[in-house]
PDB file of N, CA and C in Angstrom:
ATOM      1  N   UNK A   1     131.830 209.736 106.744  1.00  0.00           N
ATOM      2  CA  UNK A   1     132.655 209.630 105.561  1.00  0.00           C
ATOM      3  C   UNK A   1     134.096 209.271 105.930  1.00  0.00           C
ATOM      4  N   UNK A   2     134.857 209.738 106.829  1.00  0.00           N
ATOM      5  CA  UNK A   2     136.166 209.700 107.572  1.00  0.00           C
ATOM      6  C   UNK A   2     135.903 208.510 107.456  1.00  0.00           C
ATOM      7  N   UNK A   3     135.196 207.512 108.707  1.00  0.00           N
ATOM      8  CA  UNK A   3     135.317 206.189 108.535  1.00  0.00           C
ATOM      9  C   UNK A   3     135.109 205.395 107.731  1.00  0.00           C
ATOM     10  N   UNK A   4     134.408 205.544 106.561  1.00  0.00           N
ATOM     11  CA  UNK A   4     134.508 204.692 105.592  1.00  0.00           C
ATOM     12  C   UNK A   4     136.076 204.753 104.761  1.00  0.00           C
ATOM     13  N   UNK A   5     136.268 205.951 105.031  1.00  0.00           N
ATOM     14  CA  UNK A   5     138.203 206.238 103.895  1.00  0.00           C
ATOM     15  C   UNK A   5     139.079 205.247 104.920  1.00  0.00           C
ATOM     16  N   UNK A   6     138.516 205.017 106.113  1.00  0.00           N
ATOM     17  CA  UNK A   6     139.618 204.413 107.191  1.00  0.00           C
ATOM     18  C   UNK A   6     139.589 202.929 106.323  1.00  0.00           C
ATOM     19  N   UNK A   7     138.329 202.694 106.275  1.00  0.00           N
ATOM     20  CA  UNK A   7     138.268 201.170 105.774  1.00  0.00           C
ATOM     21  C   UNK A   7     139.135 200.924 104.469  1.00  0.00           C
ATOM     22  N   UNK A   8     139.472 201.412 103.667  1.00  0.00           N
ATOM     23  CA  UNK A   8     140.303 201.362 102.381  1.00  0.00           C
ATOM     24  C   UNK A   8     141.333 201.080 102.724  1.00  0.00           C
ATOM     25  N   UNK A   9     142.142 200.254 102.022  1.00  0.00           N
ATOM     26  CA  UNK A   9     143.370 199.392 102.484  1.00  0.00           C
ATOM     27  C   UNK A   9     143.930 199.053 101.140  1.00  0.00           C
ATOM     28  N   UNK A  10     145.177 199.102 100.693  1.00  0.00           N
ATOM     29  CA  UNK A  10     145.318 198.188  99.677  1.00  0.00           C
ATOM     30  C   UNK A  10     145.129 196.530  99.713  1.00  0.00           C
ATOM     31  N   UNK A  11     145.076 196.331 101.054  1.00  0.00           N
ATOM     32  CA  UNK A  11     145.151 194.940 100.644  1.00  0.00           C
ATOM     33  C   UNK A  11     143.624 194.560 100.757  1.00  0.00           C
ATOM     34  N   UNK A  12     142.849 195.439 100.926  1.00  0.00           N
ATOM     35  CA  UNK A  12     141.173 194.885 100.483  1.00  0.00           C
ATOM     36  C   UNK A  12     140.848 195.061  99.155  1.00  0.00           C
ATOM     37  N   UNK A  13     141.381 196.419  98.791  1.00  0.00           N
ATOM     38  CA  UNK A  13     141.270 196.551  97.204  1.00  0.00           C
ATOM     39  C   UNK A  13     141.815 195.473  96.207  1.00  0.00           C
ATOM     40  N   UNK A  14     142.980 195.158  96.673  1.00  0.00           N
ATOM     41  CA  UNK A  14     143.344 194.283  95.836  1.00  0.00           C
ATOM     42  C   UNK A  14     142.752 192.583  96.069  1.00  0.00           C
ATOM     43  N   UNK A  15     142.182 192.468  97.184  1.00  0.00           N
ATOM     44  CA  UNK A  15     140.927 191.352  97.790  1.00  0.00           C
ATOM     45  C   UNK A  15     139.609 191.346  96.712  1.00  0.00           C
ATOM     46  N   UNK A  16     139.164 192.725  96.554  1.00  0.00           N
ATOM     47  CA  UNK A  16     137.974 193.055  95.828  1.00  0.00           C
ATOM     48  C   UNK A  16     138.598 192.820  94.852  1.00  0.00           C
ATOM     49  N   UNK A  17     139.027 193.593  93.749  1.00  0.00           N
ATOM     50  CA  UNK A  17     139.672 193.088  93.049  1.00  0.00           C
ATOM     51  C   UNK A  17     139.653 192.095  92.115  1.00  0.00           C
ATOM     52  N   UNK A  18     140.281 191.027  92.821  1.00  0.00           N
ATOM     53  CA  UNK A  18     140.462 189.625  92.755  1.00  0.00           C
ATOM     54  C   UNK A  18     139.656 188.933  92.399  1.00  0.00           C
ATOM     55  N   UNK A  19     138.235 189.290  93.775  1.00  0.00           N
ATOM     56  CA  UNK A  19     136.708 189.110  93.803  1.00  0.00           C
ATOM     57  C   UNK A  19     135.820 188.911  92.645  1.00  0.00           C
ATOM     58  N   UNK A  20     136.082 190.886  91.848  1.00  0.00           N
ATOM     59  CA  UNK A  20     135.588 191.436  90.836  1.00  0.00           C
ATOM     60  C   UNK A  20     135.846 190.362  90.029  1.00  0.00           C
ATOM     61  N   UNK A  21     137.256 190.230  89.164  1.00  0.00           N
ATOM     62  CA  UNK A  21     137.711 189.170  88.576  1.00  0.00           C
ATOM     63  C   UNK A  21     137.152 187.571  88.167  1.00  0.00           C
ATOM     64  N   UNK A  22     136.588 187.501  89.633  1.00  0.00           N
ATOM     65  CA  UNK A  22     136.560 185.948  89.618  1.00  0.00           C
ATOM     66  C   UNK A  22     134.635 185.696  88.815  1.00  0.00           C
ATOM     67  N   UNK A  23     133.980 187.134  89.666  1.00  0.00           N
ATOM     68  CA  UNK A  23     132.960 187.282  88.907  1.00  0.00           C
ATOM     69  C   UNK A  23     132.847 187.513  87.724  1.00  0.00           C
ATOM     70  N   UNK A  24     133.551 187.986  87.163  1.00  0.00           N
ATOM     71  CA  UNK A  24     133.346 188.222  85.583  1.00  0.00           C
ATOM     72  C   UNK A  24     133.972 187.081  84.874  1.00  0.00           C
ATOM     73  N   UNK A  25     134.811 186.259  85.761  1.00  0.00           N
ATOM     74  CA  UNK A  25     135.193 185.097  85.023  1.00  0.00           C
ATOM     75  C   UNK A  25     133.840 184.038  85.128  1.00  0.00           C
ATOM     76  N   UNK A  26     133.344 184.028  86.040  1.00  0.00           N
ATOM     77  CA  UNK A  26     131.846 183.077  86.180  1.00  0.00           C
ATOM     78  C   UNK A  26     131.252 183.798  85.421  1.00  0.00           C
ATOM     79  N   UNK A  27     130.960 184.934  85.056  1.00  0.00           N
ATOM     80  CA  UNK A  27     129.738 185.382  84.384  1.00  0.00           C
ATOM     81  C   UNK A  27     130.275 185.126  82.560  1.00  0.00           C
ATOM     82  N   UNK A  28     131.250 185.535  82.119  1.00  0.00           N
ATOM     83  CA  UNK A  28     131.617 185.422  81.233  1.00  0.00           C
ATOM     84  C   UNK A  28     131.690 183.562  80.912  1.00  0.00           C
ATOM     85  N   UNK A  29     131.838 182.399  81.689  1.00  0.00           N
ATOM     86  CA  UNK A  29     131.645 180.784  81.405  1.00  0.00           C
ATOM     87  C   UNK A  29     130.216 181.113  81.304  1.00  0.00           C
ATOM     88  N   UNK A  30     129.378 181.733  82.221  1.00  0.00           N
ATOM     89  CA  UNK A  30     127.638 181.658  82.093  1.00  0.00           C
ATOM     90  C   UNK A  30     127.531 181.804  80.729  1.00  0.00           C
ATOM     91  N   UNK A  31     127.790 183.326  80.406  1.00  0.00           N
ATOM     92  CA  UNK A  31     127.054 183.376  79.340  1.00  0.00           C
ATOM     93  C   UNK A  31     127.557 182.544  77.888  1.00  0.00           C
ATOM     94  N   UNK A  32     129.059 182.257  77.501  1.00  0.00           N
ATOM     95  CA  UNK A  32     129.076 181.589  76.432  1.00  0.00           C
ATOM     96  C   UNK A  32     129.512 180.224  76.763  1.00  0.00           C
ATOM     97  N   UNK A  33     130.382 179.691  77.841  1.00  0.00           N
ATOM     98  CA  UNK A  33     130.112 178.145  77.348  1.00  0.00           C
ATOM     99  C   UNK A  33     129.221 177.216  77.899  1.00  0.00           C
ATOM    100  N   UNK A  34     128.272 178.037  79.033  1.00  0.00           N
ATOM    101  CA  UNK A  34     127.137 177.420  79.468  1.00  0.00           C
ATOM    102  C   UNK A  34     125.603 177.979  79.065  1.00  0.00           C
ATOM    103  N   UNK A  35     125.314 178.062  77.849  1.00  0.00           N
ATOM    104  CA  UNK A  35     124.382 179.021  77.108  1.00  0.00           C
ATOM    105  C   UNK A  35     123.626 180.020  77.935  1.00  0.00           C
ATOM    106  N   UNK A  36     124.029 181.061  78.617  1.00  0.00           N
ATOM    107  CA  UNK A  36     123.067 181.507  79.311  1.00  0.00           C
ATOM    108  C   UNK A  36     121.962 181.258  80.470  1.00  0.00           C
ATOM    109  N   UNK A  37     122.335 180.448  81.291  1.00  0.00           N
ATOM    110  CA  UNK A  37     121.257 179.838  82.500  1.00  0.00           C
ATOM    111  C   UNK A  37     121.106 181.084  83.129  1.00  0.00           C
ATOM    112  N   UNK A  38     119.523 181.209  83.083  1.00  0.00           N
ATOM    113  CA  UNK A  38     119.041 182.441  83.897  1.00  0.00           C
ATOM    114  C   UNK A  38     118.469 181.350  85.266  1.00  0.00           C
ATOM    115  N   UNK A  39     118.340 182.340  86.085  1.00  0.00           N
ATOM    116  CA  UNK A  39     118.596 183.404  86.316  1.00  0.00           C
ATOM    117  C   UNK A  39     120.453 183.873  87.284  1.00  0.00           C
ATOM    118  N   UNK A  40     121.209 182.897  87.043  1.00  0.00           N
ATOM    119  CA  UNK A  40     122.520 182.971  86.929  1.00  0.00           C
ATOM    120  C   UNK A  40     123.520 184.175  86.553  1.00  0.00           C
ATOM    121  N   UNK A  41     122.995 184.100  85.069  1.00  0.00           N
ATOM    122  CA  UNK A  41     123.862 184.803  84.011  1.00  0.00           C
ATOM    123  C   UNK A  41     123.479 186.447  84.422  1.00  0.00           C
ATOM    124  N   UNK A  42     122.181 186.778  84.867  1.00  0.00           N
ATOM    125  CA  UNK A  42     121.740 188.377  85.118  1.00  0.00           C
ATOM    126  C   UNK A  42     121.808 188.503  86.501  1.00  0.00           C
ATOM    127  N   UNK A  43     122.384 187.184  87.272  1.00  0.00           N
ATOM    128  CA  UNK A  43     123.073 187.901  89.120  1.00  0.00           C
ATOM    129  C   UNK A  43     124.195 188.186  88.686  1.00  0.00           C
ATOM    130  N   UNK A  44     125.131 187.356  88.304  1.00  0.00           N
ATOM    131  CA  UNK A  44     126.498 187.685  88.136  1.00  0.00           C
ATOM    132  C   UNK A  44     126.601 188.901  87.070  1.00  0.00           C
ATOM    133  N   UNK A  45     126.034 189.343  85.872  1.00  0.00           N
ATOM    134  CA  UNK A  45     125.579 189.886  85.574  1.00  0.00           C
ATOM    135  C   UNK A  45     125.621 191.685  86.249  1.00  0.00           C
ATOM    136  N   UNK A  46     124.470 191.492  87.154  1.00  0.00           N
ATOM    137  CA  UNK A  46     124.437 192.660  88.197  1.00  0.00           C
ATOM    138  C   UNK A  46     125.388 192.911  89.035  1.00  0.00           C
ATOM    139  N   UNK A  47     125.932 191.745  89.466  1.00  0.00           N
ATOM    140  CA  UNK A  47     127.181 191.880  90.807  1.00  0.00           C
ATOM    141  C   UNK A  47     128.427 192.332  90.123  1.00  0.00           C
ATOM    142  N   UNK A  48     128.770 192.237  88.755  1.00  0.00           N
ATOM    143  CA  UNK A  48     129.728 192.747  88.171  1.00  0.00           C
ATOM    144  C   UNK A  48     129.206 194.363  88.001  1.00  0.00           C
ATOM    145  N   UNK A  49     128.255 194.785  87.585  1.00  0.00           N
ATOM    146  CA  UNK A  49     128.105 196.022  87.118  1.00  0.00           C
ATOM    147  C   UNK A  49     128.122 196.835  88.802  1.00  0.00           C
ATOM    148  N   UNK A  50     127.526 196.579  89.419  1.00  0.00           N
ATOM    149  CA  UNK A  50     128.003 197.270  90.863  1.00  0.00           C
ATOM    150  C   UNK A  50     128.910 197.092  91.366  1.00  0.00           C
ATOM    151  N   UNK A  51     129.542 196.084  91.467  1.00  0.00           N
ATOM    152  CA  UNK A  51     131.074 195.807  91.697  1.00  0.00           C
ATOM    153  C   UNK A  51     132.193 196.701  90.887  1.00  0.00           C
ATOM    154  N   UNK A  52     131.721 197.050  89.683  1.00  0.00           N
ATOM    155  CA  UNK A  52     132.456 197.793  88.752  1.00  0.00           C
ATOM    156  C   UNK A  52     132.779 199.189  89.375  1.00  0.00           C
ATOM    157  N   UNK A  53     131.337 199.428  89.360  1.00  0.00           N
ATOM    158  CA  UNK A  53     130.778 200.784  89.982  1.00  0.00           C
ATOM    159  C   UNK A  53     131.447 201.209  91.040  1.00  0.00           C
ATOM    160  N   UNK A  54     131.241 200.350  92.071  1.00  0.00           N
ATOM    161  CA  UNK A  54     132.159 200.469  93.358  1.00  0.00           C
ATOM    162  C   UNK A  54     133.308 200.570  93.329  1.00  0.00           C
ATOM    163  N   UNK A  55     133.739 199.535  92.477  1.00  0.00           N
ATOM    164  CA  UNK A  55     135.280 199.706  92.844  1.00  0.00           C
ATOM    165  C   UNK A  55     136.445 200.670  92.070  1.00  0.00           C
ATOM    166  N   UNK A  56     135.238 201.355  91.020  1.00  0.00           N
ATOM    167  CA  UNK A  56     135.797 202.820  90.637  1.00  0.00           C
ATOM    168  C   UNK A  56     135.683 204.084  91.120  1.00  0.00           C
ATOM    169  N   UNK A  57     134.668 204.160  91.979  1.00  0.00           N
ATOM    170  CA  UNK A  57     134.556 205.310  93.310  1.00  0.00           C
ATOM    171  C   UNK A  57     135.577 205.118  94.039  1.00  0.00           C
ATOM    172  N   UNK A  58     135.442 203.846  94.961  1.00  0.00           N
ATOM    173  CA  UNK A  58     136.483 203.873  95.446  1.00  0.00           C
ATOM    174  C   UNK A  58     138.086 203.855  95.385  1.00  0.00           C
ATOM    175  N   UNK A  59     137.995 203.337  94.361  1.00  0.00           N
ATOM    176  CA  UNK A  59     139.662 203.351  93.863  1.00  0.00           C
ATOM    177  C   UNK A  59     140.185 204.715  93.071  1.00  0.00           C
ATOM    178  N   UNK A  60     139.499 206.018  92.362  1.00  0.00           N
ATOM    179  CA  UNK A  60     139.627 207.162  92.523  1.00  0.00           C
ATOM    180  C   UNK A  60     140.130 208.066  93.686  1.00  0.00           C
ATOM    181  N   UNK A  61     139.254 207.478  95.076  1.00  0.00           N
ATOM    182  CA  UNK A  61     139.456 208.339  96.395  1.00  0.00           C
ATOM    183  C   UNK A  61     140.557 207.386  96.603  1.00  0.00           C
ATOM    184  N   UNK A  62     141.066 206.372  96.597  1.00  0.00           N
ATOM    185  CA  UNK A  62     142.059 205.991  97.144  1.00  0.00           C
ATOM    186  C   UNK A  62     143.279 206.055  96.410  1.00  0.00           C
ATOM    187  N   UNK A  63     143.162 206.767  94.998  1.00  0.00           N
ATOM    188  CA  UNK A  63     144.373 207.224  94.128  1.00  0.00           C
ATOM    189  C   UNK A  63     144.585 208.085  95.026  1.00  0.00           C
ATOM    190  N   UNK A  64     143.865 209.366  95.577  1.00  0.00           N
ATOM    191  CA  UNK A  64     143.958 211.030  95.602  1.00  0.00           C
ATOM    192  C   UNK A  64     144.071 210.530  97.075  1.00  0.00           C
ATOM    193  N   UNK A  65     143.656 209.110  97.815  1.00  0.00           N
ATOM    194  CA  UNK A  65     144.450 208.901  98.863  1.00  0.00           C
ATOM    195  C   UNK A  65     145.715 208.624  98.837  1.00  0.00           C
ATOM    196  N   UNK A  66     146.580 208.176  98.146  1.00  0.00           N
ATOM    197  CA  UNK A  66     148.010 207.774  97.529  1.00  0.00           C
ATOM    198  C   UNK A  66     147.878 206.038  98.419  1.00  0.00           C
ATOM    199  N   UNK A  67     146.518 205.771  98.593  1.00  0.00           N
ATOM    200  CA  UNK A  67     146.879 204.205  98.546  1.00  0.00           C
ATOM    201  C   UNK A  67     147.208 203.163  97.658  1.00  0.00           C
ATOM    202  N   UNK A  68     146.571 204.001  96.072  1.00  0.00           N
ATOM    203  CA  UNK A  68     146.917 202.935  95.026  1.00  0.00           C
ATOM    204  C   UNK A  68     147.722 204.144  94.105  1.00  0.00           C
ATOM    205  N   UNK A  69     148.295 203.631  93.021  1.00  0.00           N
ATOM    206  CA  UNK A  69     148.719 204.875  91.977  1.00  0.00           C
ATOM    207  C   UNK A  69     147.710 205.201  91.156  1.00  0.00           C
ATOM    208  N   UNK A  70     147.928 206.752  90.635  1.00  0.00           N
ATOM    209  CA  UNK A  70     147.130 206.604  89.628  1.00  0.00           C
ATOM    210  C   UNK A  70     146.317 205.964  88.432  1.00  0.00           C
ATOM    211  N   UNK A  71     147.228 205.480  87.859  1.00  0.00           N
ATOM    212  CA  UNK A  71     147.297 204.749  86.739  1.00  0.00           C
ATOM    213  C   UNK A  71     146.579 203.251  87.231  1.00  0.00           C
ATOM    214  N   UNK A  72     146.680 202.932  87.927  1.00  0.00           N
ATOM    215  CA  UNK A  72     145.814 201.590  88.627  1.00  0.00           C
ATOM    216  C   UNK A  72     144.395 201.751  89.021  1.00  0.00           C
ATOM    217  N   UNK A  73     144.153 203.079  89.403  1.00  0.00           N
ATOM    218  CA  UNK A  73     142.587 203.623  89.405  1.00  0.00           C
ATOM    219  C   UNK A  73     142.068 203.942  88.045  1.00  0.00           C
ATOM    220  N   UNK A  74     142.921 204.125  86.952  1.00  0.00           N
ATOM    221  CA  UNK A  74     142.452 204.487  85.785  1.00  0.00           C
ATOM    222  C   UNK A  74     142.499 203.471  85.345  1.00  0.00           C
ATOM    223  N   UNK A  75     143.238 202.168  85.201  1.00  0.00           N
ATOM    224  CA  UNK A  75     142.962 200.761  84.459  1.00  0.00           C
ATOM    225  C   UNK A  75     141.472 200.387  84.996  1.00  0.00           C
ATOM    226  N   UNK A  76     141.832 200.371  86.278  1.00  0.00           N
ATOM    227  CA  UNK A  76     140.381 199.672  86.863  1.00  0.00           C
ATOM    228  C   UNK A  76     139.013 200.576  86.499  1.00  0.00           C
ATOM    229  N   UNK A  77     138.832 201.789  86.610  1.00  0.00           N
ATOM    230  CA  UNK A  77     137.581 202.462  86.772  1.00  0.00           C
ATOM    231  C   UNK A  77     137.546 202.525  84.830  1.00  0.00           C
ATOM    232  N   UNK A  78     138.613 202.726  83.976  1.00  0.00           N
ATOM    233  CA  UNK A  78     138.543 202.286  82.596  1.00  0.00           C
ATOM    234  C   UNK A  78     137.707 201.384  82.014  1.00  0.00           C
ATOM    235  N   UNK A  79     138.722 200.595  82.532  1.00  0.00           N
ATOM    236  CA  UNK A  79     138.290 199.043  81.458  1.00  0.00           C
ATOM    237  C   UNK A  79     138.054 198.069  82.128  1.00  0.00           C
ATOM    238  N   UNK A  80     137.925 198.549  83.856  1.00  0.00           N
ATOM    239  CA  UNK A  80     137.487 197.476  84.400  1.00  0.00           C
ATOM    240  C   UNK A  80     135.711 197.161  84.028  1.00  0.00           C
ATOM    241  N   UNK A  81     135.134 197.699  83.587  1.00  0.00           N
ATOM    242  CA  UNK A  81     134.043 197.025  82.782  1.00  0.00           C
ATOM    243  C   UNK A  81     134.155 196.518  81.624  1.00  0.00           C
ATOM    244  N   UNK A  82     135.164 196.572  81.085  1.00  0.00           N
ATOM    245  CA  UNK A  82     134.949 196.074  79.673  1.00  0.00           C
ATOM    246  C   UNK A  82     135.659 194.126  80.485  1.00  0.00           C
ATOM    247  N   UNK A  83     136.318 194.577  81.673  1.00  0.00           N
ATOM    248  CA  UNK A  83     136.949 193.337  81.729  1.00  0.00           C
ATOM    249  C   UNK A  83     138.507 193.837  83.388  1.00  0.00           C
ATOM    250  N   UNK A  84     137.873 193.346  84.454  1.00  0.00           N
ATOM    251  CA  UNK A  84     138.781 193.468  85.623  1.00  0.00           C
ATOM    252  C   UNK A  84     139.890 193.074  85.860  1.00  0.00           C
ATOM    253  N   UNK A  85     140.694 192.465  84.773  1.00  0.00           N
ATOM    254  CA  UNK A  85     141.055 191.608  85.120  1.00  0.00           C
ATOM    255  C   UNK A  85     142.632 192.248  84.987  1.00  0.00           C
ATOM    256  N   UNK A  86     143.086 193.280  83.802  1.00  0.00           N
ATOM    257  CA  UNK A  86     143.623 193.764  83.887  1.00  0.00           C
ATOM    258  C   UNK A  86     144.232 194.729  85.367  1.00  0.00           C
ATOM    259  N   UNK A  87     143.200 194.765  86.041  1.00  0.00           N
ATOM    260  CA  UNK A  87     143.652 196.004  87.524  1.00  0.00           C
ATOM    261  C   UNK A  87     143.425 194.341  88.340  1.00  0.00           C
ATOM    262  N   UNK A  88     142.938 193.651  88.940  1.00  0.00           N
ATOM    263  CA  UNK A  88     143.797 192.595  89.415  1.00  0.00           C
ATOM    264  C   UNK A  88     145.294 192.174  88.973  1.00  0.00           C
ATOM    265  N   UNK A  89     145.478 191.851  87.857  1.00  0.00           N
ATOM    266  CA  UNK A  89     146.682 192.271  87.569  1.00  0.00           C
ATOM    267  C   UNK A  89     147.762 193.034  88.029  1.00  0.00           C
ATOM    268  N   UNK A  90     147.469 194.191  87.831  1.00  0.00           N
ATOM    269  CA  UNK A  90     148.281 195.830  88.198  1.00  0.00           C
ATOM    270  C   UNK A  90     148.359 195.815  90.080  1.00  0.00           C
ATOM    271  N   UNK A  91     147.384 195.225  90.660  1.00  0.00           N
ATOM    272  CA  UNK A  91     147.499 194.712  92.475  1.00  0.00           C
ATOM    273  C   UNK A  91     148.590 193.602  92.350  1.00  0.00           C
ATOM    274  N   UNK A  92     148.776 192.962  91.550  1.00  0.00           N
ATOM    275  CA  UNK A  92     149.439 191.821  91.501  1.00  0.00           C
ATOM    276  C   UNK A  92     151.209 192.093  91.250  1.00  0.00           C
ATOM    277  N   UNK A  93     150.950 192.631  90.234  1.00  0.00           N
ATOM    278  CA  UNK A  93     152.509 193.395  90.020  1.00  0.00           C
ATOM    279  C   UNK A  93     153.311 194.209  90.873  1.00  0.00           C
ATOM    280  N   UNK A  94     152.384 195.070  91.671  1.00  0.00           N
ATOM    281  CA  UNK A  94     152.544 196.487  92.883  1.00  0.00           C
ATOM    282  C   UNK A  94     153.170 195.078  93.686  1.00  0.00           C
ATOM    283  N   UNK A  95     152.412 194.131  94.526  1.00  0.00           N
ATOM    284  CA  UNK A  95     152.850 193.001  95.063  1.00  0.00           C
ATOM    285  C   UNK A  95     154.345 192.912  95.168  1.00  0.00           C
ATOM    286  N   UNK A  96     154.335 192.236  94.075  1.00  0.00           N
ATOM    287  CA  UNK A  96     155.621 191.685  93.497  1.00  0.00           C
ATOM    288  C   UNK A  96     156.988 192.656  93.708  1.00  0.00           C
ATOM    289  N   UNK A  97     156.859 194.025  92.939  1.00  0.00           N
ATOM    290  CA  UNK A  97     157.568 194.754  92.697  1.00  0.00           C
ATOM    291  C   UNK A  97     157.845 195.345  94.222  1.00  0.00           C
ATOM    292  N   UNK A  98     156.659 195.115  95.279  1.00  0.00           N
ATOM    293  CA  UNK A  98     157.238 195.469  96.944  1.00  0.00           C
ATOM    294  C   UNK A  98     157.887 194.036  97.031  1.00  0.00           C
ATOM    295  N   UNK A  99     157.552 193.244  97.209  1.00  0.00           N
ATOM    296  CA  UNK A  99     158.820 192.030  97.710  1.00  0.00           C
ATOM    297  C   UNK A  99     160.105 192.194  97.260  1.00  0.00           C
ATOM    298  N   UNK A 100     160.116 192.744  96.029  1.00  0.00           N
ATOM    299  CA  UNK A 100     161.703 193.038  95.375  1.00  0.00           C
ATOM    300  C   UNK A 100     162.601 194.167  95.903  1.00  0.00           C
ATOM    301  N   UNK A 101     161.679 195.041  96.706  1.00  0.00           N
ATOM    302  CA  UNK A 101     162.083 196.502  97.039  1.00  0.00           C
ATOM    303  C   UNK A 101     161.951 197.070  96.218  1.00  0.00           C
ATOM    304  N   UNK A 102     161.001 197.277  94.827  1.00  0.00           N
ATOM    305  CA  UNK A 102     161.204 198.072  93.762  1.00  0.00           C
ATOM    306  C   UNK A 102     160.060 199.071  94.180  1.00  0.00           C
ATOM    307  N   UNK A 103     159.170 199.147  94.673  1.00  0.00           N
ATOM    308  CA  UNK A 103     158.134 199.844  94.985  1.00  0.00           C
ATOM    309  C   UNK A 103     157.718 200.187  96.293  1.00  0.00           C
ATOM    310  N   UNK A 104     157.637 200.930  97.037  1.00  0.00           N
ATOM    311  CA  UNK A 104     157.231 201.758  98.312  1.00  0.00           C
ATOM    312  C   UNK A 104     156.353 200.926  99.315  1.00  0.00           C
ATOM    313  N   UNK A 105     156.585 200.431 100.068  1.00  0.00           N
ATOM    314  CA  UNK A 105     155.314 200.239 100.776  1.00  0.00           C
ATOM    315  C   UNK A 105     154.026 200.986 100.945  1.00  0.00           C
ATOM    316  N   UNK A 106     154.694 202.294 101.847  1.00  0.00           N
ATOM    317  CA  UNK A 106     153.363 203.266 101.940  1.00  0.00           C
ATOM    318  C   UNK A 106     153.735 204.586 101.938  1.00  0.00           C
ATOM    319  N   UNK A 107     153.011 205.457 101.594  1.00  0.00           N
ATOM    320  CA  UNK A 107     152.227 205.776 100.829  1.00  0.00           C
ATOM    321  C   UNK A 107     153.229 204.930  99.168  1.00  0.00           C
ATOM    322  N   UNK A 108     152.015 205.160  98.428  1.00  0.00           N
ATOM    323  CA  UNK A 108     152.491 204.526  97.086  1.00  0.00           C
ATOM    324  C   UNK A 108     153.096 205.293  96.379  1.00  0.00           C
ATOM    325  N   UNK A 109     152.171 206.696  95.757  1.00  0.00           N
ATOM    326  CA  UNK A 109     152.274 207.339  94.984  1.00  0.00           C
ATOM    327  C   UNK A 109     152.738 208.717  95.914  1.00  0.00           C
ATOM    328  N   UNK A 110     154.262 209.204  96.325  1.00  0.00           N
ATOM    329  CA  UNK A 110     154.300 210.405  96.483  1.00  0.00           C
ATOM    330  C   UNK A 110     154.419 211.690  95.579  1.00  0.00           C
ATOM    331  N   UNK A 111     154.253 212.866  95.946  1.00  0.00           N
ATOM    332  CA  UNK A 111     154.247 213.692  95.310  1.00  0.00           C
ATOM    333  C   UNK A 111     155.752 214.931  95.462  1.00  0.00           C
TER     334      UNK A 111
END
C-alpha cells in the first residue's frame, strides 16, 4: 500500500485527469454526433466509468495526502461523472496560480 501512495504525484493526477477528460470528450462525440457506433461508444463508455472510479479513490487519499486540496478531490470524485472536465480544470488553475507564486508548491493544502 506505501508504494502505491509513493506513486501519486500531482503531476500524474493532473496527467490522468486530462486523460479522463479527453475520454469523455470522445465518448460524449460517440454517442451524439456520431450516432452511437458500438462497440466504441460502450469502451469509452467503460473506460470513463473506471477511470471515474479511480480517480476518486485516489484523489480522496491524495486530498488527506495534502497533494491536491480538498475541494479539487470533491469537484472530481463529485461531478467528475456527471462530466471531468471541471477537475481538469481546477489541475489547470493550481498550475497557473504556482507560476504566479499564488499557490504553494508542496505540500498544497496545509493545516
Amino acid at each position: 500500500m506505501q508504494r502505491a501512495i509513493q506513486f501519486v504525484t500531482f503531476r500524474r493526477l493532473e496527467v490522468a485527469s486530462i486523460t479522463h477528460s479527453t475520454v469523455f470528450l470522445a465518448l460524449l462525440i460517440c454517442a451524439f454526433a456520431l450516432g452511437k457506433p458500438e462497440p466504441e461508444t460502450f469502451i469509452l463508455g467503460m473506460t470513463h466509468g473506471v477511470m471515474w472510479i479511480t480517480m476518486s479513490l485516489v484523489c480522496i487519499v491524495a486530498a488527506r495526502m495534502r497533494i491536491i486540496p480538498f475541494w479539487l478531490a470533491v469537484t472530481i470524485s463529485v461531478l467528475g461523472g456527471l462530466g471531468p472536465f471541471l477537475g481538469s480544470l481546477g489541475f489547470v488553475l493550481i498550475e497557473r496560480r504556482r507560476g504566479r507564486g499564488e499557490w504553494p508548491s508542496a505540500p498544497i493544502v496545509t493545516r
